[in-house]
C-alpha atoms as a PDB file:
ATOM      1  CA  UNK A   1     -35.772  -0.263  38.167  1.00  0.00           C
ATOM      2  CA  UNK A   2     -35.938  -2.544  35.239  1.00  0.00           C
ATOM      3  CA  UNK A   3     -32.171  -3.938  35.804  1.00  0.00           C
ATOM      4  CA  UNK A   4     -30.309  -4.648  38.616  1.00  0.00           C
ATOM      5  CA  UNK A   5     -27.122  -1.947  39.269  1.00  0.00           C
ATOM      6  CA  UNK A   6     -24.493  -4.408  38.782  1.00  0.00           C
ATOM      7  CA  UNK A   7     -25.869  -5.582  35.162  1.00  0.00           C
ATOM      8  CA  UNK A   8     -26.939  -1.887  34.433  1.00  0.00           C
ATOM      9  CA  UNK A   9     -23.185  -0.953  35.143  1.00  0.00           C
ATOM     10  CA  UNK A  10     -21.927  -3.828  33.193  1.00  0.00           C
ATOM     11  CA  UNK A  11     -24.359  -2.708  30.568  1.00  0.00           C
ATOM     12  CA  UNK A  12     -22.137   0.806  31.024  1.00  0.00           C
ATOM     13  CA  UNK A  13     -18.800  -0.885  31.212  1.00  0.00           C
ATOM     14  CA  UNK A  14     -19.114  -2.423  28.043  1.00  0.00           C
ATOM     15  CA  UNK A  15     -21.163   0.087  26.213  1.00  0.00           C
ATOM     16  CA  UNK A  16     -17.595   2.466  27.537  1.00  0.00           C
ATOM     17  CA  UNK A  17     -15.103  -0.111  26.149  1.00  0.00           C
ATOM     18  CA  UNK A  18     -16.695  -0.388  22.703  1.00  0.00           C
ATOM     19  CA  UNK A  19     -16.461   3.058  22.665  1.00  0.00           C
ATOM     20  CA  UNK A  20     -13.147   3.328  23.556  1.00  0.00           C
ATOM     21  CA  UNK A  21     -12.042   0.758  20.874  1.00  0.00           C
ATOM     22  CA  UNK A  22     -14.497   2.407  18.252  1.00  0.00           C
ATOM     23  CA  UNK A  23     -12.095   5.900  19.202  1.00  0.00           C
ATOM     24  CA  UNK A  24      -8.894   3.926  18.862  1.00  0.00           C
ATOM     25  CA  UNK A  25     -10.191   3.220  15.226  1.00  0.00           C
ATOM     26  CA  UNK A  26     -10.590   6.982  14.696  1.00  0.00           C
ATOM     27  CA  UNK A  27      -7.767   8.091  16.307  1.00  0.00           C
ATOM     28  CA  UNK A  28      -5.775   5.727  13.851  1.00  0.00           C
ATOM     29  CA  UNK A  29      -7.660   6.505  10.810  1.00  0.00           C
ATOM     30  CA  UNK A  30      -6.922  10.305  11.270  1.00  0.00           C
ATOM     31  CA  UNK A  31      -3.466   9.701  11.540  1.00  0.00           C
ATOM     32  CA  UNK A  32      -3.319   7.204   8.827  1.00  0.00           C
ATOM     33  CA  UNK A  33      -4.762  10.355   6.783  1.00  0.00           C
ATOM     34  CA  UNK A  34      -2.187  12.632   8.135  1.00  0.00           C
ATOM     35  CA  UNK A  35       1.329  10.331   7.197  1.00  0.00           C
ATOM     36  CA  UNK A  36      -0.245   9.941   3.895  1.00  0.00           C
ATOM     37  CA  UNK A  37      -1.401   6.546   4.054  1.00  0.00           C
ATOM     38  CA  UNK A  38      -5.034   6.781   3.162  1.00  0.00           C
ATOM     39  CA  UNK A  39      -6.028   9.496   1.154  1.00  0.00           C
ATOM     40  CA  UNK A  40      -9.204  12.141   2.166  1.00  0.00           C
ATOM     41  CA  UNK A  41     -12.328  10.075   0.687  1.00  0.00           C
ATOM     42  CA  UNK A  42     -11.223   7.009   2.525  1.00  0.00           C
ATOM     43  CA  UNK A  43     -10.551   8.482   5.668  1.00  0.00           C
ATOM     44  CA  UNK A  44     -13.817  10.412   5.374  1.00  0.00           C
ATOM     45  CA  UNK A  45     -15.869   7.322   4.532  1.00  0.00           C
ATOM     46  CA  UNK A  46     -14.355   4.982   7.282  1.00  0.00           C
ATOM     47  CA  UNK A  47     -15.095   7.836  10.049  1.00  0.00           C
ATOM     48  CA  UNK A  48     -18.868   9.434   9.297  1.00  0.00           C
ATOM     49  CA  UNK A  49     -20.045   5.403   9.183  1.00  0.00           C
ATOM     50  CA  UNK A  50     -19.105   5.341  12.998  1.00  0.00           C
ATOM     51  CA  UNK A  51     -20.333   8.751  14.165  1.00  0.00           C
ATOM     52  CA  UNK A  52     -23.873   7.933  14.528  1.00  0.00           C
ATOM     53  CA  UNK A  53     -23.134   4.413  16.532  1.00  0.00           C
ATOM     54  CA  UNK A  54     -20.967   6.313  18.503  1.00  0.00           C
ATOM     55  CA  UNK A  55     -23.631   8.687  19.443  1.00  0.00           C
ATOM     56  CA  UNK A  56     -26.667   6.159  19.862  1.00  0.00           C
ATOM     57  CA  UNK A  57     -24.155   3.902  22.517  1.00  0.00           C
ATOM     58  CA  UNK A  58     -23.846   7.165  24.315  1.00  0.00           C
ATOM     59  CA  UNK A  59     -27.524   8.405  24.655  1.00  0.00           C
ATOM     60  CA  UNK A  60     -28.532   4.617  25.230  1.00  0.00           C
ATOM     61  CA  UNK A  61     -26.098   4.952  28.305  1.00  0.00           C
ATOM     62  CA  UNK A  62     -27.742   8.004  29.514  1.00  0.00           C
ATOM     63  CA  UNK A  63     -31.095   6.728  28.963  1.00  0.00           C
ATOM     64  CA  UNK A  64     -30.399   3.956  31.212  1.00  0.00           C
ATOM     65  CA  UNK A  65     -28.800   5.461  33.777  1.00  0.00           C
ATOM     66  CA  UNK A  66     -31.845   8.428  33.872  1.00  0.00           C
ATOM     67  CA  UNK A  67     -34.060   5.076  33.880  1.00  0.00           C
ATOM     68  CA  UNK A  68     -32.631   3.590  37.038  1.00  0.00           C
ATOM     69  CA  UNK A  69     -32.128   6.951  38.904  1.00  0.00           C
ATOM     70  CA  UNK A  70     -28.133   7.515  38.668  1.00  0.00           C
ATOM     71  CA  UNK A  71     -28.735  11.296  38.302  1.00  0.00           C
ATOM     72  CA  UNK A  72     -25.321  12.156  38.615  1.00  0.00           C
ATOM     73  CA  UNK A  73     -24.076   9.874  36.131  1.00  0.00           C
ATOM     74  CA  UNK A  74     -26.540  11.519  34.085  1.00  0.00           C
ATOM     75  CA  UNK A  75     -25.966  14.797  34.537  1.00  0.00           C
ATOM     76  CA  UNK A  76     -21.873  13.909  34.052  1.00  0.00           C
ATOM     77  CA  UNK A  77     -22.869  12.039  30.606  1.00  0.00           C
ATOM     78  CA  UNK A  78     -24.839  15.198  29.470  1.00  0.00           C
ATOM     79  CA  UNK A  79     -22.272  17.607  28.306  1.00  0.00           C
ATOM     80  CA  UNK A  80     -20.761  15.024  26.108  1.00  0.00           C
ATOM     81  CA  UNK A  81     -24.098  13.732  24.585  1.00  0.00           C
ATOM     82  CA  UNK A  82     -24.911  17.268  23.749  1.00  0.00           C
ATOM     83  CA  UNK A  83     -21.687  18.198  22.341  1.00  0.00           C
ATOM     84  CA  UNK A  84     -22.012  14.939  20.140  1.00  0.00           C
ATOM     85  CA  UNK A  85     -25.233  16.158  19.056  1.00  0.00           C
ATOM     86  CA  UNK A  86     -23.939  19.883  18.203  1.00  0.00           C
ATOM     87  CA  UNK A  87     -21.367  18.081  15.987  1.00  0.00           C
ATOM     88  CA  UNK A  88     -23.982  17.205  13.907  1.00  0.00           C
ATOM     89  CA  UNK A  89     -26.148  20.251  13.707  1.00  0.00           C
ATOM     90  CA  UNK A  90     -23.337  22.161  12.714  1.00  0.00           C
ATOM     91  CA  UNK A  91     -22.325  20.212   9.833  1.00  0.00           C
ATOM     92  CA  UNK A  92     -22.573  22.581   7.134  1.00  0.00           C
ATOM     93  CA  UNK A  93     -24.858  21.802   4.099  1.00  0.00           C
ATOM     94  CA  UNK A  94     -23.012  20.331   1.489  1.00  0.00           C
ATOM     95  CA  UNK A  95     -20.559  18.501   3.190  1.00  0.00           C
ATOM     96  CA  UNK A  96     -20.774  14.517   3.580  1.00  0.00           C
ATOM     97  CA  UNK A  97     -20.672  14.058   7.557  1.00  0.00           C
ATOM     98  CA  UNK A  98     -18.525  14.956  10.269  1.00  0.00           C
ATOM     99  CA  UNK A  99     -15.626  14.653   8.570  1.00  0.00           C
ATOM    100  CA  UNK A 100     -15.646  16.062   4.959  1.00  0.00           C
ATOM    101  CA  UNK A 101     -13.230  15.312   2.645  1.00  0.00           C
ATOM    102  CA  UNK A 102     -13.226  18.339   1.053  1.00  0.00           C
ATOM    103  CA  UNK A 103     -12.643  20.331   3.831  1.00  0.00           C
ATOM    104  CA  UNK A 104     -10.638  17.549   6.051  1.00  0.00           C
ATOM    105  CA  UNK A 105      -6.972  19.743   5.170  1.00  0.00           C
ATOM    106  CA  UNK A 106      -8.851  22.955   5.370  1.00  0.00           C
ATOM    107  CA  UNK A 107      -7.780  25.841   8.613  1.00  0.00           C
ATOM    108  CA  UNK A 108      -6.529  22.731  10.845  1.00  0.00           C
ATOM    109  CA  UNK A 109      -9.753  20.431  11.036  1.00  0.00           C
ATOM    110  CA  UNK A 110      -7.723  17.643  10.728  1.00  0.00           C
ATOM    111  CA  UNK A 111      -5.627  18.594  13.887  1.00  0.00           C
ATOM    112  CA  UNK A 112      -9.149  19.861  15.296  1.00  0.00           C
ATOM    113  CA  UNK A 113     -10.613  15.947  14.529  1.00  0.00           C
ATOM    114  CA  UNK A 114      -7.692  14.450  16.344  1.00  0.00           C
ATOM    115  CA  UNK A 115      -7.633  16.684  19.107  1.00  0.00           C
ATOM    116  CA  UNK A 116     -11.395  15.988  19.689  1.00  0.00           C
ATOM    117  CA  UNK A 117     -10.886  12.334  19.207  1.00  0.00           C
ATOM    118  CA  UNK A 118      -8.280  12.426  22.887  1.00  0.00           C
ATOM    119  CA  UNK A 119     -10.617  14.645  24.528  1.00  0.00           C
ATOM    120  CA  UNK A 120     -13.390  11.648  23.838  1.00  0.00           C
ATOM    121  CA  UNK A 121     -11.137   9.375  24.686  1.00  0.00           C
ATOM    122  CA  UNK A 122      -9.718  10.606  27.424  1.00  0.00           C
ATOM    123  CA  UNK A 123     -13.659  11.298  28.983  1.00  0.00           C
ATOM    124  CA  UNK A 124     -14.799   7.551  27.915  1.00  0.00           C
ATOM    125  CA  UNK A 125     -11.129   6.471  29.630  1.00  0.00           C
ATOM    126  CA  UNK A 126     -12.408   8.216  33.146  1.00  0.00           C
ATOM    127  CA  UNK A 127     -15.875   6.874  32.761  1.00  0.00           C
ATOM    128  CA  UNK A 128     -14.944   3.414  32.106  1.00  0.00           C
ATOM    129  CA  UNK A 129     -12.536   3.231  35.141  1.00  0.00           C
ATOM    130  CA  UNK A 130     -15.679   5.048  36.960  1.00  0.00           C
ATOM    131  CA  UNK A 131     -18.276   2.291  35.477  1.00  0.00           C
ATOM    132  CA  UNK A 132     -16.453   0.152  36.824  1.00  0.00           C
ATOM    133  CA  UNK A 133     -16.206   1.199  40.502  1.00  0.00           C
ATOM    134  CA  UNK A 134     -19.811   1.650  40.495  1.00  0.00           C
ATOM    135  CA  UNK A 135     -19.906  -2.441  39.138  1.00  0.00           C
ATOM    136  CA  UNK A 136     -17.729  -2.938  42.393  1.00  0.00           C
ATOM    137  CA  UNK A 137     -19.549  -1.029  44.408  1.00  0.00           C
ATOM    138  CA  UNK A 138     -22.808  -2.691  43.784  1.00  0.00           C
ATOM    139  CA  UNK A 139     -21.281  -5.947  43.942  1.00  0.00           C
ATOM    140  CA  UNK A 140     -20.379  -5.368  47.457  1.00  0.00           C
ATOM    141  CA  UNK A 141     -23.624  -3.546  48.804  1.00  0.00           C
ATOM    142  CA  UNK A 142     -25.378  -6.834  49.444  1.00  0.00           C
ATOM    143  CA  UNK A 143     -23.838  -9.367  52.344  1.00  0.00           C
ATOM    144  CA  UNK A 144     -20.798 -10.946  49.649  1.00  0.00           C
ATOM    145  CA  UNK A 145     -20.071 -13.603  52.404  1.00  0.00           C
ATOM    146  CA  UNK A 146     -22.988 -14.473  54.577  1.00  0.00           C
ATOM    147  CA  UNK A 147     -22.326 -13.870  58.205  1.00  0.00           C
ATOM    148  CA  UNK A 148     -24.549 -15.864  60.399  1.00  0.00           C
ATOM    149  CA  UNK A 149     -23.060 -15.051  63.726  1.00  0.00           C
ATOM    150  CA  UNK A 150     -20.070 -12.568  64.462  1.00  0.00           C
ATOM    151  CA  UNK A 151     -17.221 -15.443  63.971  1.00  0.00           C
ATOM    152  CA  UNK A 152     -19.133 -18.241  62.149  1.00  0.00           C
ATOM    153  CA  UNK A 153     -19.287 -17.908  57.731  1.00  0.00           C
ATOM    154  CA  UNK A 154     -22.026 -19.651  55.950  1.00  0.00           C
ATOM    155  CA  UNK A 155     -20.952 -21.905  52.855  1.00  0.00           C
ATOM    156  CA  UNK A 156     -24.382 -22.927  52.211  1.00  0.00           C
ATOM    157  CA  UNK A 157     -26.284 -21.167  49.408  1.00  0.00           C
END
């Protein structure tokens, strides 16, 4: 293991949070577009600067957590990296990112952005209350007050 699990889940906890705040940001920039207060280029422009940060913090996560052996954290952060990665691929030639202006009012993609903006956040919500169990968790593995003796506690470090 290069990092110890509580720093490699603090690592996770805040790689989670910035994610979280970076979907806030999205999820208010798509509605922004949809009362009219930012027009499509904007919009567009704000949101496909993010999309490749967003996917880097997530594959860095996974890459850490297949480095230190959480294989079930892993396997749970999978789905979503591949998804994230699909997103991409299937961006049709032509258009300017993720979101395309152009196409942004087009057959509900708007309402198809937002809705995948909640299912993100509501997965990167789970994770970071699951992060940071596992930051409890291996806080408490060790001895957190030193027991010498069934009765007697040890103040001296």
């Amino acid at each position: 293991m290069i990092l110890p699990d509580s720093f490699l889940f603090v690592i996770s906890l805040a790689d989670t949070g910035a994610v979280l705040f970076l979907l806030i940001y999205f999820i208010i920039t798509l509605s922004d577009l949809e009362c009219d207060y930012l027009n499509a280029q904007q919009c567009c422009s704000r949101l496909n600067q993010w999309v490749l940060p967003k996917i880097i913090a997530h594959v860095f996560l996974s890459f850490l957590l297949l480095v230190h052996g959480h294989w079930i954290l892993m396997l749970i952060n999978l789905p979503m990296a591949g998804w994230m990665a699909y997103e991409i691929v299937s961006v049709p030639s032509g258009n300017l990112g993720v979101y395309d202006p152009t196409e942004i009012h087009n057959r509900g993609q708007l309402k198809r952005h937002m809705r995948d903006c909640m299912v993100y956040l509501g997965y990167y919500l789970v994770f970071f209350f699951v992060y940071l169990y596992c930051i409890i968790v291996s806080l408490l593995k060790g001895d957190p007050i030193n027991m010498k003796d069934e009765g007697e506690i040890i103040t001296e470090f």
